[in-house]
N, C-alpha and C. Protein backbone atom coordinates (compact mmCIF):
# COMPACT_ATOMS: atom_id res chain seq x y z
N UNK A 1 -21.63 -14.16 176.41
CA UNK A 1 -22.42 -12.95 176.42
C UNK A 1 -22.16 -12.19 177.71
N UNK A 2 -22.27 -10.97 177.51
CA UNK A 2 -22.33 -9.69 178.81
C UNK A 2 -23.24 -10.01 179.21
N UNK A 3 -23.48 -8.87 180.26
CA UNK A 3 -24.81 -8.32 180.80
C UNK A 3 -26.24 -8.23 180.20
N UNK A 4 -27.12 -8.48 180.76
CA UNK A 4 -28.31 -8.32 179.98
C UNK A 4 -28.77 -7.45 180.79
N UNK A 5 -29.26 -6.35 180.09
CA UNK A 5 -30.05 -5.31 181.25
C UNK A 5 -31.63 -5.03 180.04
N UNK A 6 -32.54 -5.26 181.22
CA UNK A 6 -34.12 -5.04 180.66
C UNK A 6 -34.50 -3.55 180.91
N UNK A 7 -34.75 -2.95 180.22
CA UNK A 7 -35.17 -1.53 180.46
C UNK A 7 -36.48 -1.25 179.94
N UNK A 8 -37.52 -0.99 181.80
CA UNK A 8 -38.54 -0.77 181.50
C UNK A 8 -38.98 0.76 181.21
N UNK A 9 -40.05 1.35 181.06
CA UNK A 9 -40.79 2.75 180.86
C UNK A 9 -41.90 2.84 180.53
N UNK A 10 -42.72 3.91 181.77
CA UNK A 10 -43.47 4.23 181.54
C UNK A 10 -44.28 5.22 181.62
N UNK A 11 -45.17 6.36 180.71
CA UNK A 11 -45.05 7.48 180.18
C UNK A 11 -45.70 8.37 181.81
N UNK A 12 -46.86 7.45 182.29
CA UNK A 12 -47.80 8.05 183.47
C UNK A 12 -47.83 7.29 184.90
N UNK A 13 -47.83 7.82 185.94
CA UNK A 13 -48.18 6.78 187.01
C UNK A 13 -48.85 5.96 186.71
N UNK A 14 -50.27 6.41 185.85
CA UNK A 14 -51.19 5.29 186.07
C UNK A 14 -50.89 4.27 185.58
N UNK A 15 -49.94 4.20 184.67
CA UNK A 15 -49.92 3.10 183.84
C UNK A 15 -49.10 1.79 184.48
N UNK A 16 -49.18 0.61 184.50
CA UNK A 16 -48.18 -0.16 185.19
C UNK A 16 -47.11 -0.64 184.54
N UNK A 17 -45.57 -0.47 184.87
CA UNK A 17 -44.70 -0.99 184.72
C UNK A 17 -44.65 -2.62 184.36
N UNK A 18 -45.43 -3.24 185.36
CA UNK A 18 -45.27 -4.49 185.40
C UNK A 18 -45.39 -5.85 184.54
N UNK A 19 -45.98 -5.31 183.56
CA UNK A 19 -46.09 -6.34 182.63
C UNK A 19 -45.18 -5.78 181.68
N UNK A 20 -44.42 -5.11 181.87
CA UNK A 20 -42.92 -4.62 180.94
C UNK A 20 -41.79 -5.68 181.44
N UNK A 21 -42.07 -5.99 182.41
CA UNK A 21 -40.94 -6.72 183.41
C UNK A 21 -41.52 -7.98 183.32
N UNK A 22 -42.37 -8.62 183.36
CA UNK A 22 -42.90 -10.01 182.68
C UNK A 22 -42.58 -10.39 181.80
N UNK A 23 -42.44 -9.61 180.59
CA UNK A 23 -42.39 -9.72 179.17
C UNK A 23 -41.18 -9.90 179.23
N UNK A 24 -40.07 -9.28 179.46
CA UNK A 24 -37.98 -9.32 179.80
C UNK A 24 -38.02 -10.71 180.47
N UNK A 25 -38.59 -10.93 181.51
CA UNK A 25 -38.18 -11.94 182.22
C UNK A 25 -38.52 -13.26 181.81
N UNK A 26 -39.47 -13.26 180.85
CA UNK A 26 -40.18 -14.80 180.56
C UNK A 26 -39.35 -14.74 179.69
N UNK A 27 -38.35 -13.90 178.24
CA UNK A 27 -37.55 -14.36 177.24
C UNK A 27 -36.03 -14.24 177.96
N UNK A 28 -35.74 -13.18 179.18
CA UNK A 28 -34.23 -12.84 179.69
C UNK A 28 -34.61 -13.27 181.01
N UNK A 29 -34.68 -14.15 182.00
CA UNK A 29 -35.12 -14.50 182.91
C UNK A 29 -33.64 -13.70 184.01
N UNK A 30 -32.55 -14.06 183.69
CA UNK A 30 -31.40 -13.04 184.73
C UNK A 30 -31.19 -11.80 184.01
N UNK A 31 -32.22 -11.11 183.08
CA UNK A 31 -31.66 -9.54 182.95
C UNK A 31 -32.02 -8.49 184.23
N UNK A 32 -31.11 -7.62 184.25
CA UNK A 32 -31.06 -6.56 185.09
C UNK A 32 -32.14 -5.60 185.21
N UNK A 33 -33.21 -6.02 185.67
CA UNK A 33 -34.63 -4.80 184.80
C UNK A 33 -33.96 -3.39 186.27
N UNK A 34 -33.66 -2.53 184.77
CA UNK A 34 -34.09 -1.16 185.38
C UNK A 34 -35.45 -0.02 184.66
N UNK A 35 -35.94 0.41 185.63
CA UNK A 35 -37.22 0.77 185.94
C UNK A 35 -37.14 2.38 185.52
N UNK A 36 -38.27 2.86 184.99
CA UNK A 36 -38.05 4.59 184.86
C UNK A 36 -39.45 4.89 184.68
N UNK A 37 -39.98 6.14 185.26
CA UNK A 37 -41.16 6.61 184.91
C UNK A 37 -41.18 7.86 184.47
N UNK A 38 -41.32 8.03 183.10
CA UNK A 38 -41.12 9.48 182.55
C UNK A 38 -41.97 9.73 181.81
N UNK A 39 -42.22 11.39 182.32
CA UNK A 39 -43.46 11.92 181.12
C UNK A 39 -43.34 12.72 180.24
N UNK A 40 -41.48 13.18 180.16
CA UNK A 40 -41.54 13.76 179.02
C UNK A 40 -41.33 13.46 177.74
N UNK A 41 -40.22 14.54 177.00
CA UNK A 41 -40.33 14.43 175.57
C UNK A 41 -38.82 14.22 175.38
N UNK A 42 -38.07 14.36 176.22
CA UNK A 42 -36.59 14.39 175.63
C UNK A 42 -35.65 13.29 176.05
N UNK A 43 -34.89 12.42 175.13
CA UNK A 43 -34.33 10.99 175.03
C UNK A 43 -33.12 11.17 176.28
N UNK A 44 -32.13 12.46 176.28
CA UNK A 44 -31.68 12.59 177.22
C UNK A 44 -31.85 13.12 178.53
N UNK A 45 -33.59 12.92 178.97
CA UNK A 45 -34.04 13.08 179.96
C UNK A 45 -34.20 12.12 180.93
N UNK A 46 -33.65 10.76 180.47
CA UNK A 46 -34.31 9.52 180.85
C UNK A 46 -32.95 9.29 181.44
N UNK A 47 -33.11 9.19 183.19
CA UNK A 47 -31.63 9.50 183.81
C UNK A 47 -31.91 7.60 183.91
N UNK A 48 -32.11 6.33 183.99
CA UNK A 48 -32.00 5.25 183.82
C UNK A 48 -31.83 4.79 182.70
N UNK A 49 -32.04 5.38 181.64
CA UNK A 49 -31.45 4.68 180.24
C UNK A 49 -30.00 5.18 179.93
N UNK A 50 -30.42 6.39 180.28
CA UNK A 50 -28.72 7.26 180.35
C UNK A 50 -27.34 6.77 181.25
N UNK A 51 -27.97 6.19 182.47
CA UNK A 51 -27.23 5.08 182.78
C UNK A 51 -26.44 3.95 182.48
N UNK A 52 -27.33 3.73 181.83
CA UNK A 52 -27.39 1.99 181.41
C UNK A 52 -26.21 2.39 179.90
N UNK A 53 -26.66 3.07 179.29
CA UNK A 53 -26.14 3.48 178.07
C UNK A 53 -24.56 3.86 178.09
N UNK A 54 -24.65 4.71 179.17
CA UNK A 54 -22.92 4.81 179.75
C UNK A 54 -21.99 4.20 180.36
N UNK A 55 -23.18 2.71 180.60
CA UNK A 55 -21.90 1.76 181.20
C UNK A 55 -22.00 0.12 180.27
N UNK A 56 -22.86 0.48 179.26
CA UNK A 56 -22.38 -1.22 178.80
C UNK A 56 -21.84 -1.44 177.89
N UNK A 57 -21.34 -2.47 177.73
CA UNK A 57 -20.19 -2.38 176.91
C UNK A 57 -20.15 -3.69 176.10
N UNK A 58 -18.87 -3.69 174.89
CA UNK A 58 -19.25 -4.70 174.11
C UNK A 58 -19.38 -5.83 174.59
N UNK A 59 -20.66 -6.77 174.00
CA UNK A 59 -21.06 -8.18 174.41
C UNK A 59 -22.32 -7.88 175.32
N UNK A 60 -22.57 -6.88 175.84
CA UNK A 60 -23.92 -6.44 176.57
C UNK A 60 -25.26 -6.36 175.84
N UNK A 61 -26.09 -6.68 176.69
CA UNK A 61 -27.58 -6.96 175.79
C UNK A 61 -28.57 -6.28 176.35
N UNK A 62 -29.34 -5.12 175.64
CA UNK A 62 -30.42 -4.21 176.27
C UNK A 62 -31.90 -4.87 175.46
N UNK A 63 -32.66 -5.39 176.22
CA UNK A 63 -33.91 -5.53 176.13
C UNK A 63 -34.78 -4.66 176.41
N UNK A 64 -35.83 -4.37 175.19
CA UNK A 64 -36.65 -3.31 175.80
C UNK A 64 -38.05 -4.07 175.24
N UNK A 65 -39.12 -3.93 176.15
CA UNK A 65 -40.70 -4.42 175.93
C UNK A 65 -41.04 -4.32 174.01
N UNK A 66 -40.69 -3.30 173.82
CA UNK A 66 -41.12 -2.38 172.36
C UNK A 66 -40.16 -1.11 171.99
N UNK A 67 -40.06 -1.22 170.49
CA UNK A 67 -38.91 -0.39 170.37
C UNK A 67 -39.34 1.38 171.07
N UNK A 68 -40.68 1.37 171.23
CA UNK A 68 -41.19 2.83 171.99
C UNK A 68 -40.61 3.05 173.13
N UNK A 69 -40.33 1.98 173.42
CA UNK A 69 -39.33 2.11 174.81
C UNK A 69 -38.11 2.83 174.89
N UNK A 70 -37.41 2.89 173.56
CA UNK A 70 -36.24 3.20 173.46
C UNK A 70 -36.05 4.19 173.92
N UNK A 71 -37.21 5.15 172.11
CA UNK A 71 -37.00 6.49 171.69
C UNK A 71 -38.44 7.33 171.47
N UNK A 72 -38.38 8.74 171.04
CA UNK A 72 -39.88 9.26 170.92
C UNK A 72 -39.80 9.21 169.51
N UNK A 73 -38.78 8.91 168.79
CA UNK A 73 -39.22 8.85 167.16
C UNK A 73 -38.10 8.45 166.69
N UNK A 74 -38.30 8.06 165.07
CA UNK A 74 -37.55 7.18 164.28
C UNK A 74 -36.44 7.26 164.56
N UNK A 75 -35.64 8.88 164.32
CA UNK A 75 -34.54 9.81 163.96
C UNK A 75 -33.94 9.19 165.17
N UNK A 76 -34.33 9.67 166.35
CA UNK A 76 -33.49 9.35 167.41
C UNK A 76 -33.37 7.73 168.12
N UNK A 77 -34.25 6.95 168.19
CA UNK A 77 -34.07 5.32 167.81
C UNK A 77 -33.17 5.11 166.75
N UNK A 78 -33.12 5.31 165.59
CA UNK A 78 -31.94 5.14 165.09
C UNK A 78 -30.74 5.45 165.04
N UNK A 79 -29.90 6.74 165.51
CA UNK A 79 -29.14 7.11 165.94
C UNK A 79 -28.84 6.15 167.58
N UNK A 80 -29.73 6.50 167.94
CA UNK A 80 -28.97 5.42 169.53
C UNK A 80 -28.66 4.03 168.97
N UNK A 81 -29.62 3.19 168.07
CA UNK A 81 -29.23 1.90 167.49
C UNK A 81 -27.76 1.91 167.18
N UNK A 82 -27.67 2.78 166.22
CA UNK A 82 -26.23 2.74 165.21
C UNK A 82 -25.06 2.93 166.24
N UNK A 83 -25.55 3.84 167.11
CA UNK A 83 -24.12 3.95 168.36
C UNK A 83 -23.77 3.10 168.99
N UNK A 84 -25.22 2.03 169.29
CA UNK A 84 -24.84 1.23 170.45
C UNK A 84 -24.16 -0.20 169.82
N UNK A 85 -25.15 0.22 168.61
CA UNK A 85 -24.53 -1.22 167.35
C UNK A 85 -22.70 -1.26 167.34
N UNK A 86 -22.64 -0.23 166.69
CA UNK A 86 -21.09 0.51 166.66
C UNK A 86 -20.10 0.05 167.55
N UNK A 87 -20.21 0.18 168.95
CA UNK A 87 -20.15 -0.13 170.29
C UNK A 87 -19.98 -1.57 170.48
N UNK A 88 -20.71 -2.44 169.90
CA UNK A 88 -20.62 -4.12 170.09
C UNK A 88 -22.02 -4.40 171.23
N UNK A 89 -23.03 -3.53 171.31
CA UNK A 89 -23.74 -3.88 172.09
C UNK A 89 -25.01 -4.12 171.31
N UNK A 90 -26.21 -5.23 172.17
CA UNK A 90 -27.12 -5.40 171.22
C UNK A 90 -28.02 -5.41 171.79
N UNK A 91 -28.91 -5.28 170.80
CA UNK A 91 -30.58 -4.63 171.78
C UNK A 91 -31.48 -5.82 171.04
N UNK A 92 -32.63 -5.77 171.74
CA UNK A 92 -33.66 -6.69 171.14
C UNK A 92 -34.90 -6.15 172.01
N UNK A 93 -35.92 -6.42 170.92
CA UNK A 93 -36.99 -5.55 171.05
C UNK A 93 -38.64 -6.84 170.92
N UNK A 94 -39.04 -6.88 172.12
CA UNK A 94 -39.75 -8.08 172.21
C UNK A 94 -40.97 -7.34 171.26
């Protein structure tokens, strides 16, 4: 297996990250948690997923808390699935 990268998010300050990163680490204990706090609406606004997305590659593994993590709706969660599927990379969604 690649890389495992945990990708956390979350919509408000107030809210805490941290039990996003508990949750990755108790099932991916060496994934890469990268961190993002965003309050908007648009999938290519998210300059840490956009990251992550442009550099992993087949055999790489993206963990996310909940598939809400991904995307803001079906259409576009599924489209990133199928690309990244496509790609040889695999996601899992605690």
């Amino acid at each position: 297996m690649g890389r495992i990268y945990g990708y956390c998010r979350i919509s408000t300050k107030q809210q805490s990250i941290e039990r996003q990163v508990r949750n990755i680490k108790a099932v991916h204990p060496d994934a890469i948690i990268v961190k993002e706090v965003f309050t908007g609406t648009s999938f290519q606004g998210r300059k840490e997923l956009d990251r992550i997305l442009k550099q992993v590659q087949k055999g790489d593994l993206i963990v996310f808390d909940s598939v809400s993590r991904m995307s803001r709706n079906a259409e576009e969660g599924f489209k990133a699935y199928q690309e990244l599927y496509n790609r040889g990379v695999e996601l899992v969604f605690l």
